[in-house]
Protein backbone atom coordinates (compact mmCIF):
# COMPACT_ATOMS: atom_id res chain seq x y z
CA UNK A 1 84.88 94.44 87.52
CA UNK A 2 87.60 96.79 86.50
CA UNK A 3 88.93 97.06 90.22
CA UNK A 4 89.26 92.89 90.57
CA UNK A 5 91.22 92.74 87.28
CA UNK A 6 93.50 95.53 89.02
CA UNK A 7 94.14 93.76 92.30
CA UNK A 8 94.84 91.06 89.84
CA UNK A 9 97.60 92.05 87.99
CA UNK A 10 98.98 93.94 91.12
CA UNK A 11 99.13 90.54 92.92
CA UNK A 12 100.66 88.93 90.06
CA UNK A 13 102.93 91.95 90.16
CA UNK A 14 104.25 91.12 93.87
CA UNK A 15 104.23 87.82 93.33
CA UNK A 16 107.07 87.95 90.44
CA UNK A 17 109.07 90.51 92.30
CA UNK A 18 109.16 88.12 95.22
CA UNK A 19 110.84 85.45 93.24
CA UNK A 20 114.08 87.94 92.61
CA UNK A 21 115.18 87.40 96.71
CA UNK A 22 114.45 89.20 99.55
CA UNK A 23 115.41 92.78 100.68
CA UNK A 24 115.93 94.56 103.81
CA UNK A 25 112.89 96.25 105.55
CA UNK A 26 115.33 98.96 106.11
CA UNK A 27 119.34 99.68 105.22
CA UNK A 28 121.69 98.47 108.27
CA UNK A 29 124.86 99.94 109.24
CA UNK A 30 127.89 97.66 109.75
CA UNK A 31 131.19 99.02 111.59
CA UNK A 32 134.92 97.51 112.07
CA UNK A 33 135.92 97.43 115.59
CA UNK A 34 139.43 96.52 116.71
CA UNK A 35 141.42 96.25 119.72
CA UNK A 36 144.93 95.73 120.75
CA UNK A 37 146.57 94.40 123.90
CA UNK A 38 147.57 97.94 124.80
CA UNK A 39 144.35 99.06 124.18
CA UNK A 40 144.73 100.58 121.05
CA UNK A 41 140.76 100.39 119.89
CA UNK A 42 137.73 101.64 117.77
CA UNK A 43 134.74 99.99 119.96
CA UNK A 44 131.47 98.94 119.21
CA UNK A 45 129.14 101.77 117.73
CA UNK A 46 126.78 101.04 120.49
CA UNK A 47 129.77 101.72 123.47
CA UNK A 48 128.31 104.71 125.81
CA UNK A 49 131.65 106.15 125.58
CA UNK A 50 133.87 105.69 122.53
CA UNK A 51 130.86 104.71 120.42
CA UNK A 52 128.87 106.35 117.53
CA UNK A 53 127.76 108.84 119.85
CA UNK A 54 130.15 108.37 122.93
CA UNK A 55 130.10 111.22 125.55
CA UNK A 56 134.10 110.40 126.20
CA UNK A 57 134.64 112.03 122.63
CA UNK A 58 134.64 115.45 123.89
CA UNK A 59 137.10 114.75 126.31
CA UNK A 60 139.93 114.28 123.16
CA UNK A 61 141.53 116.73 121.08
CA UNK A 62 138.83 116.75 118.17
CA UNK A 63 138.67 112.71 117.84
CA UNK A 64 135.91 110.92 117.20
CA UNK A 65 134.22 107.09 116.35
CA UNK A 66 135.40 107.76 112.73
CA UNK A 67 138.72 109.03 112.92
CA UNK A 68 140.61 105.54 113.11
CA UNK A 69 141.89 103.35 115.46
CA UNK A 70 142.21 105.18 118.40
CA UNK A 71 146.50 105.14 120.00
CA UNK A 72 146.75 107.12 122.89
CA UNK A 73 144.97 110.27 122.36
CA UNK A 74 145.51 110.51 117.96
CA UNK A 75 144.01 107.97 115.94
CA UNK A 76 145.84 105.83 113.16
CA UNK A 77 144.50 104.19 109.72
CA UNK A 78 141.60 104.78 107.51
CA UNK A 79 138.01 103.41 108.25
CA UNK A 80 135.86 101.93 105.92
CA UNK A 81 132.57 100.89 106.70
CA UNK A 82 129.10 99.68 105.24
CA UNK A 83 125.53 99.49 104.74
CA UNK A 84 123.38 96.20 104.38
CA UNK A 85 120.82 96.93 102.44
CA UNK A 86 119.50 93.46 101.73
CA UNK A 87 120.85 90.24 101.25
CA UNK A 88 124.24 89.87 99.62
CA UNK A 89 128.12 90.39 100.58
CA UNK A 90 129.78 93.16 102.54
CA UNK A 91 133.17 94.44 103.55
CA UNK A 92 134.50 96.70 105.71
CA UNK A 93 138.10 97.34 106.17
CA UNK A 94 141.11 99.56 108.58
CA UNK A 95 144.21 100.37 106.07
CA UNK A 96 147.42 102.00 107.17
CA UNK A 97 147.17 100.79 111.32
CA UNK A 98 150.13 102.18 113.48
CA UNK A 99 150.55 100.41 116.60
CA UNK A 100 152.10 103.53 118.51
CA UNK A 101 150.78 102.22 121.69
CA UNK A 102 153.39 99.31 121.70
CA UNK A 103 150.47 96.30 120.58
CA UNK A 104 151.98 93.08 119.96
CA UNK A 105 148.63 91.28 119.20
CA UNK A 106 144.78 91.59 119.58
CA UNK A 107 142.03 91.25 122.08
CA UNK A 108 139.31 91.35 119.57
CA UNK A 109 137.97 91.60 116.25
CA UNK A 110 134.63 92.72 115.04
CA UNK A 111 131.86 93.83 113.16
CA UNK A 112 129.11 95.62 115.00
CA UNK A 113 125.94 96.10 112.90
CA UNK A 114 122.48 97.98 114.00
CA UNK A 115 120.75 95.45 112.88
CA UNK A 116 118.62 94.27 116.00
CA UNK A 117 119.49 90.90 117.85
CA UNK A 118 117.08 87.89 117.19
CA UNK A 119 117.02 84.34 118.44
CA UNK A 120 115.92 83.36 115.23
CA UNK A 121 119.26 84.29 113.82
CA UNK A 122 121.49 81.55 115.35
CA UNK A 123 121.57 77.80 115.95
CA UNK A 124 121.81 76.14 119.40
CA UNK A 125 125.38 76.75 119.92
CA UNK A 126 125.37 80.87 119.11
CA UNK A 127 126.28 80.94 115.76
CA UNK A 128 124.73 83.20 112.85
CA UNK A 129 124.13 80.22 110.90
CA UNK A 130 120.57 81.43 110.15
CA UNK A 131 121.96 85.03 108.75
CA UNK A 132 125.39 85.10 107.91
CA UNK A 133 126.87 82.26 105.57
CA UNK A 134 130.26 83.19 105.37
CA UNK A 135 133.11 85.33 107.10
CA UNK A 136 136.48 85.57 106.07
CA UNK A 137 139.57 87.93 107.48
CA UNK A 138 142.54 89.08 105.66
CA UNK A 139 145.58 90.72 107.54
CA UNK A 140 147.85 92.69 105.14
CA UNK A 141 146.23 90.94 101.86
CA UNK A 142 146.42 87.24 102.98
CA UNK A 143 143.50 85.53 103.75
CA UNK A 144 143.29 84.03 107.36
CA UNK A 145 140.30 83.28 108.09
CA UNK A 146 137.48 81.57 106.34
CA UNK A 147 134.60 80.11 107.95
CA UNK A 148 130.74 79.43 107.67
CA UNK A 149 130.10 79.48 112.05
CA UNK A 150 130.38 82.89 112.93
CA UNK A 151 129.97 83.75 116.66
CA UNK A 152 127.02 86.34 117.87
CA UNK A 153 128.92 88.54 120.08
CA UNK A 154 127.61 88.35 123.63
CA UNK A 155 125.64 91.81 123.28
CA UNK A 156 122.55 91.15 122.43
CA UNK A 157 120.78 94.37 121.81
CA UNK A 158 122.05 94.05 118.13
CA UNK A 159 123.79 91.56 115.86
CA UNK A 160 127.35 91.92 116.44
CA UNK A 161 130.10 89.28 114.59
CA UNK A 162 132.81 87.85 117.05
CA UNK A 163 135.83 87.20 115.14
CA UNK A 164 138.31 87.50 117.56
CA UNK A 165 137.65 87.87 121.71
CA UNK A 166 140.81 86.27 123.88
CA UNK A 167 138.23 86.42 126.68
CA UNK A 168 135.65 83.83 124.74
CA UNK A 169 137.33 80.09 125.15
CA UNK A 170 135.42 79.23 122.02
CA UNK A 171 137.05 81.56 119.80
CA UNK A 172 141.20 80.91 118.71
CA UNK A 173 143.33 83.37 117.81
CA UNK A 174 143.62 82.84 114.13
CA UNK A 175 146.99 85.43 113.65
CA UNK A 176 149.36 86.50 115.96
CA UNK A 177 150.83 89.13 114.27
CA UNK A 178 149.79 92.88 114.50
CA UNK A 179 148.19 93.60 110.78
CA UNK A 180 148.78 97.12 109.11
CA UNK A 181 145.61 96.48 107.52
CA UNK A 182 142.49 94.27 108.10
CA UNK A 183 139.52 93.35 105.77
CA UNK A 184 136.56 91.54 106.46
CA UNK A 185 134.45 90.39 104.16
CA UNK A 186 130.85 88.49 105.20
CA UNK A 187 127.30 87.42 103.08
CA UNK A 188 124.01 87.72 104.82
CA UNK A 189 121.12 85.92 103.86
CA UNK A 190 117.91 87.08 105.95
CA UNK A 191 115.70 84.53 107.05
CA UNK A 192 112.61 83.43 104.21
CA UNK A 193 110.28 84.39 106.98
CA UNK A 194 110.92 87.88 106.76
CA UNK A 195 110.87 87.75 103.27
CA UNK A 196 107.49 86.15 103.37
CA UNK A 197 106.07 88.80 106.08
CA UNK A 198 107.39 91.90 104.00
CA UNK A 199 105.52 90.17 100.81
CA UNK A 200 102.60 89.70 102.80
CA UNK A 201 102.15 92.96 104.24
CA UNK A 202 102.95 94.40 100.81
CA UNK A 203 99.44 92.08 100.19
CA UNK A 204 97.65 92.90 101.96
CA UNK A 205 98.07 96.79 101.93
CA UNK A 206 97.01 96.29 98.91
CA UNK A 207 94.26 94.10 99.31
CA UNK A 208 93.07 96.50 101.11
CA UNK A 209 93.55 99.43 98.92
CA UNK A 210 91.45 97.97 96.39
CA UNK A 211 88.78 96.70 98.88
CA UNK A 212 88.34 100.35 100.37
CA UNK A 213 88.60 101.50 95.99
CA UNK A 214 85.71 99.06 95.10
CA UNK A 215 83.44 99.84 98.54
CA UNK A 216 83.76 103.60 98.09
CA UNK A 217 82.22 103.23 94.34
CA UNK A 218 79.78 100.82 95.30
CA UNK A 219 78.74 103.56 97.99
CA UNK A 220 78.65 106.22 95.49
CA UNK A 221 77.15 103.67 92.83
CA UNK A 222 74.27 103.03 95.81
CA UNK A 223 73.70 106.88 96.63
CA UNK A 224 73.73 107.89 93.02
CA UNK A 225 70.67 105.31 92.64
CA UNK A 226 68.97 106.45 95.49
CA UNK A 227 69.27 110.09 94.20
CA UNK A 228 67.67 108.99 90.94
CA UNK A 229 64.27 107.00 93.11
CA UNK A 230 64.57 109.71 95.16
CA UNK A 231 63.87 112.25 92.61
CA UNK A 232 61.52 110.24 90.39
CA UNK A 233 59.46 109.39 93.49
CA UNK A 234 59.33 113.65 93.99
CA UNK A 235 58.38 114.05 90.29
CA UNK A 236 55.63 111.26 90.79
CA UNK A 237 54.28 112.91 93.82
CA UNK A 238 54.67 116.17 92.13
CA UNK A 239 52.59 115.17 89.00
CA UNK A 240 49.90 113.66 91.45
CA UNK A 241 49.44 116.33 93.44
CA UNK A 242 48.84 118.44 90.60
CA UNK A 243 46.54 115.95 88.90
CA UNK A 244 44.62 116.10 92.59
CA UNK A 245 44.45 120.07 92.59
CA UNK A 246 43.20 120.49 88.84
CA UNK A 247 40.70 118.04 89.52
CA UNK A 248 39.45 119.56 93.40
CA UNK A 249 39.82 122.89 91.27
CA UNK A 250 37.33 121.96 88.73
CA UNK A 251 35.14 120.10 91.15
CA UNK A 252 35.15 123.81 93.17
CA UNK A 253 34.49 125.34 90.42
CA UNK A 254 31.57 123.29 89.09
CA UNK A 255 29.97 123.54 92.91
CA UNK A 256 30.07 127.43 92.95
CA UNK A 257 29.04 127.74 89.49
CA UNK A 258 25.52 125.40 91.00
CA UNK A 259 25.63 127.69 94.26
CA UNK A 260 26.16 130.80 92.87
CA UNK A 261 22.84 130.76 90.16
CA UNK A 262 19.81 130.17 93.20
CA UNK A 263 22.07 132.72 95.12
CA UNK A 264 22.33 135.29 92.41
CA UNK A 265 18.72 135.54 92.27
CA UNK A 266 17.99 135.41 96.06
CA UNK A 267 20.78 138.07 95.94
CA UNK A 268 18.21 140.26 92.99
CA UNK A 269 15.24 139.41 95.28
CA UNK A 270 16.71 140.80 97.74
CA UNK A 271 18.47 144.15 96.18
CA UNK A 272 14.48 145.13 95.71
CA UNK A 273 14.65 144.82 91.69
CA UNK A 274 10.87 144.28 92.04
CA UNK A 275 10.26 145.80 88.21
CA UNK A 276 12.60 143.47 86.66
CA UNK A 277 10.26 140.75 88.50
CA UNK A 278 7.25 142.15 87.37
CA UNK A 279 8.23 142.08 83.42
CA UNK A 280 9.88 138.42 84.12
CA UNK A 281 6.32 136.87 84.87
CA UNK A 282 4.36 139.42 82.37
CA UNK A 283 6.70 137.78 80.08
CA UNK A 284 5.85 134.05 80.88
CA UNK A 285 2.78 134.41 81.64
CA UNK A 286 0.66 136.39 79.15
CA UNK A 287 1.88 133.46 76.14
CA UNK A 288 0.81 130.95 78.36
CA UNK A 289 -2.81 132.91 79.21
CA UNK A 290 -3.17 133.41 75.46
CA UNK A 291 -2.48 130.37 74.68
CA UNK A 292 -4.89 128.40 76.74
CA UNK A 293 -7.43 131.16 75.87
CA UNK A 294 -6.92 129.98 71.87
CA UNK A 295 -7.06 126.12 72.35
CA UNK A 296 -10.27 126.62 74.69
CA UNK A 297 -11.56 128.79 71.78
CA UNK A 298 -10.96 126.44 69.47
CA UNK A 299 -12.16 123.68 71.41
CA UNK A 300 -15.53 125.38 71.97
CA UNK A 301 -15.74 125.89 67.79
């Protein structure tokens, strides 16, 4: 009983702390990425070359994804990125760009995140309508962009945010000058059905936890209680079988006591104790002689 009123108030438990919003099965990294027409850049983390873990990096003079905004072969401004760790709004930022590559405006504007691409995350015309609400962009401190239809980037391995791409007619260039810094700020909201399956599994681990709890004392509750008939059926048999030997004891007993008299005196017949015989019937008989001798005596008086 103890172990129902447990799963209980652990259910209740997950319940309530389902009603304070969903989080993240795991944290999610979000990066800036920027690129000018002179290919000034900081790619996509996933890029096999100037990416997170991009085997052109050893080819420069001790650069790397994180050292800025990549001009030539040095790197300009300071990177700030982020981690989504649940629902909620994000911002990552470049401060302090130089343009020493001679950029006069950009090619694109991004944030790549590792979280992994699903259809489920956009409607029918390739927005993120189904996880992120709301972008906006500021160049230099002024907003310039502000908009709830944010374009999924063409790479679909992950979730990528297309803010600016002068090769993607469906995107406009929202600035045409060359910002010294650039913020972007965004608010994801995961889907309810990964809310629901995270609450659910949480369930039914625990469900389960407390099945396997109450079986494993019903087991032991089962083999204690088969220990106990177990040994009170030994006692019982042990009592019996005593009760049986006493009595087969006593029964031998009695049975050589009734052998052993007519073969204790074969046994003297046969040793040759022919005087202790002799007295035996003198014994008997001379009382009984005399005593028919008296009554015929009498008899005859």
């Amino acid at each position: 009983m103890r172990f129902k009123k447990l799963a209980a108030l652990v259910m209740t438990a997950v319940t309530a702390f389902s009603t304070f919003g969903m989080a993240a099965a795991e944290d999610y990294n979000a990066y800036i990425g920027i690129q000018g027409d002179q290919w000034s850049y900081r790619n996509s983390w996933t890029d096999a070359t100037y990416g997170l873990e991009g085997t052109g990096w050893a080819e420069t003079d001790g650069l790397n994804f994180n050292s800025g905004v990549i001009t030539g072969e040095t790197a300009t401004g300071t990177i700030t990125d982020t981690v989504i760790s649940g629902d909620g709004t994000y911002t990552v930022s470049l401060k302090g760009i130089e343009w020493k590559n001679g950029d006069s405006t950009l090619n694109l504007l991004f944030v790549s995140t590792s979280i992994p691409y699903d259809t489920k995350y956009v409607d029918a015309n390739g927005y993120l309508t189904n996880l992120i609400t709301n972008a906006t962009v500021k160049f230099d401190g002024t907003e310039v962009f502000n908009s709830s239809n944010v374009l999924q980037s063409s790479e679909v391995d992950y979730v990528r945010l297309e803010l600016i791409n002068v090769w993607n007619g469906e995107l406009e260039t929202f600035s045409e000058a060359l910002p010294t810094d650039v913020e972007i700020t965004f608010t994801v909201d995961f889907p309810d059905d990964e809310a629901a399956a995270e609450e659910t599994t949480t369930e039914e681990t625990t469900t389960e936890d407390t099945t396997t709890e109450e079986t494993t004392t019903e087991e032991t509750t089962t083999e204690e209680t088969t220990t106990e008939e177990t040994t009170t059926e030994d006692a019982t048999t042990e009592e019996v079988t005593t009760e049986d030997t006493t009595t087969e004891d006593t029964t031998t007993d009695a049975a050589t006591a009734a052998t052993s008299t007519p073969t204790a005196v074969a046994e003297a017949a046969e040793s040759g104790n022919g005087g202790l015989i002799a007295v035996l019937i003198v014994a008997i008989i001379l009382p009984i002689a005399a005593g028919i001798y008296v009554y015929i005596k009498k008899k005859k008086n």
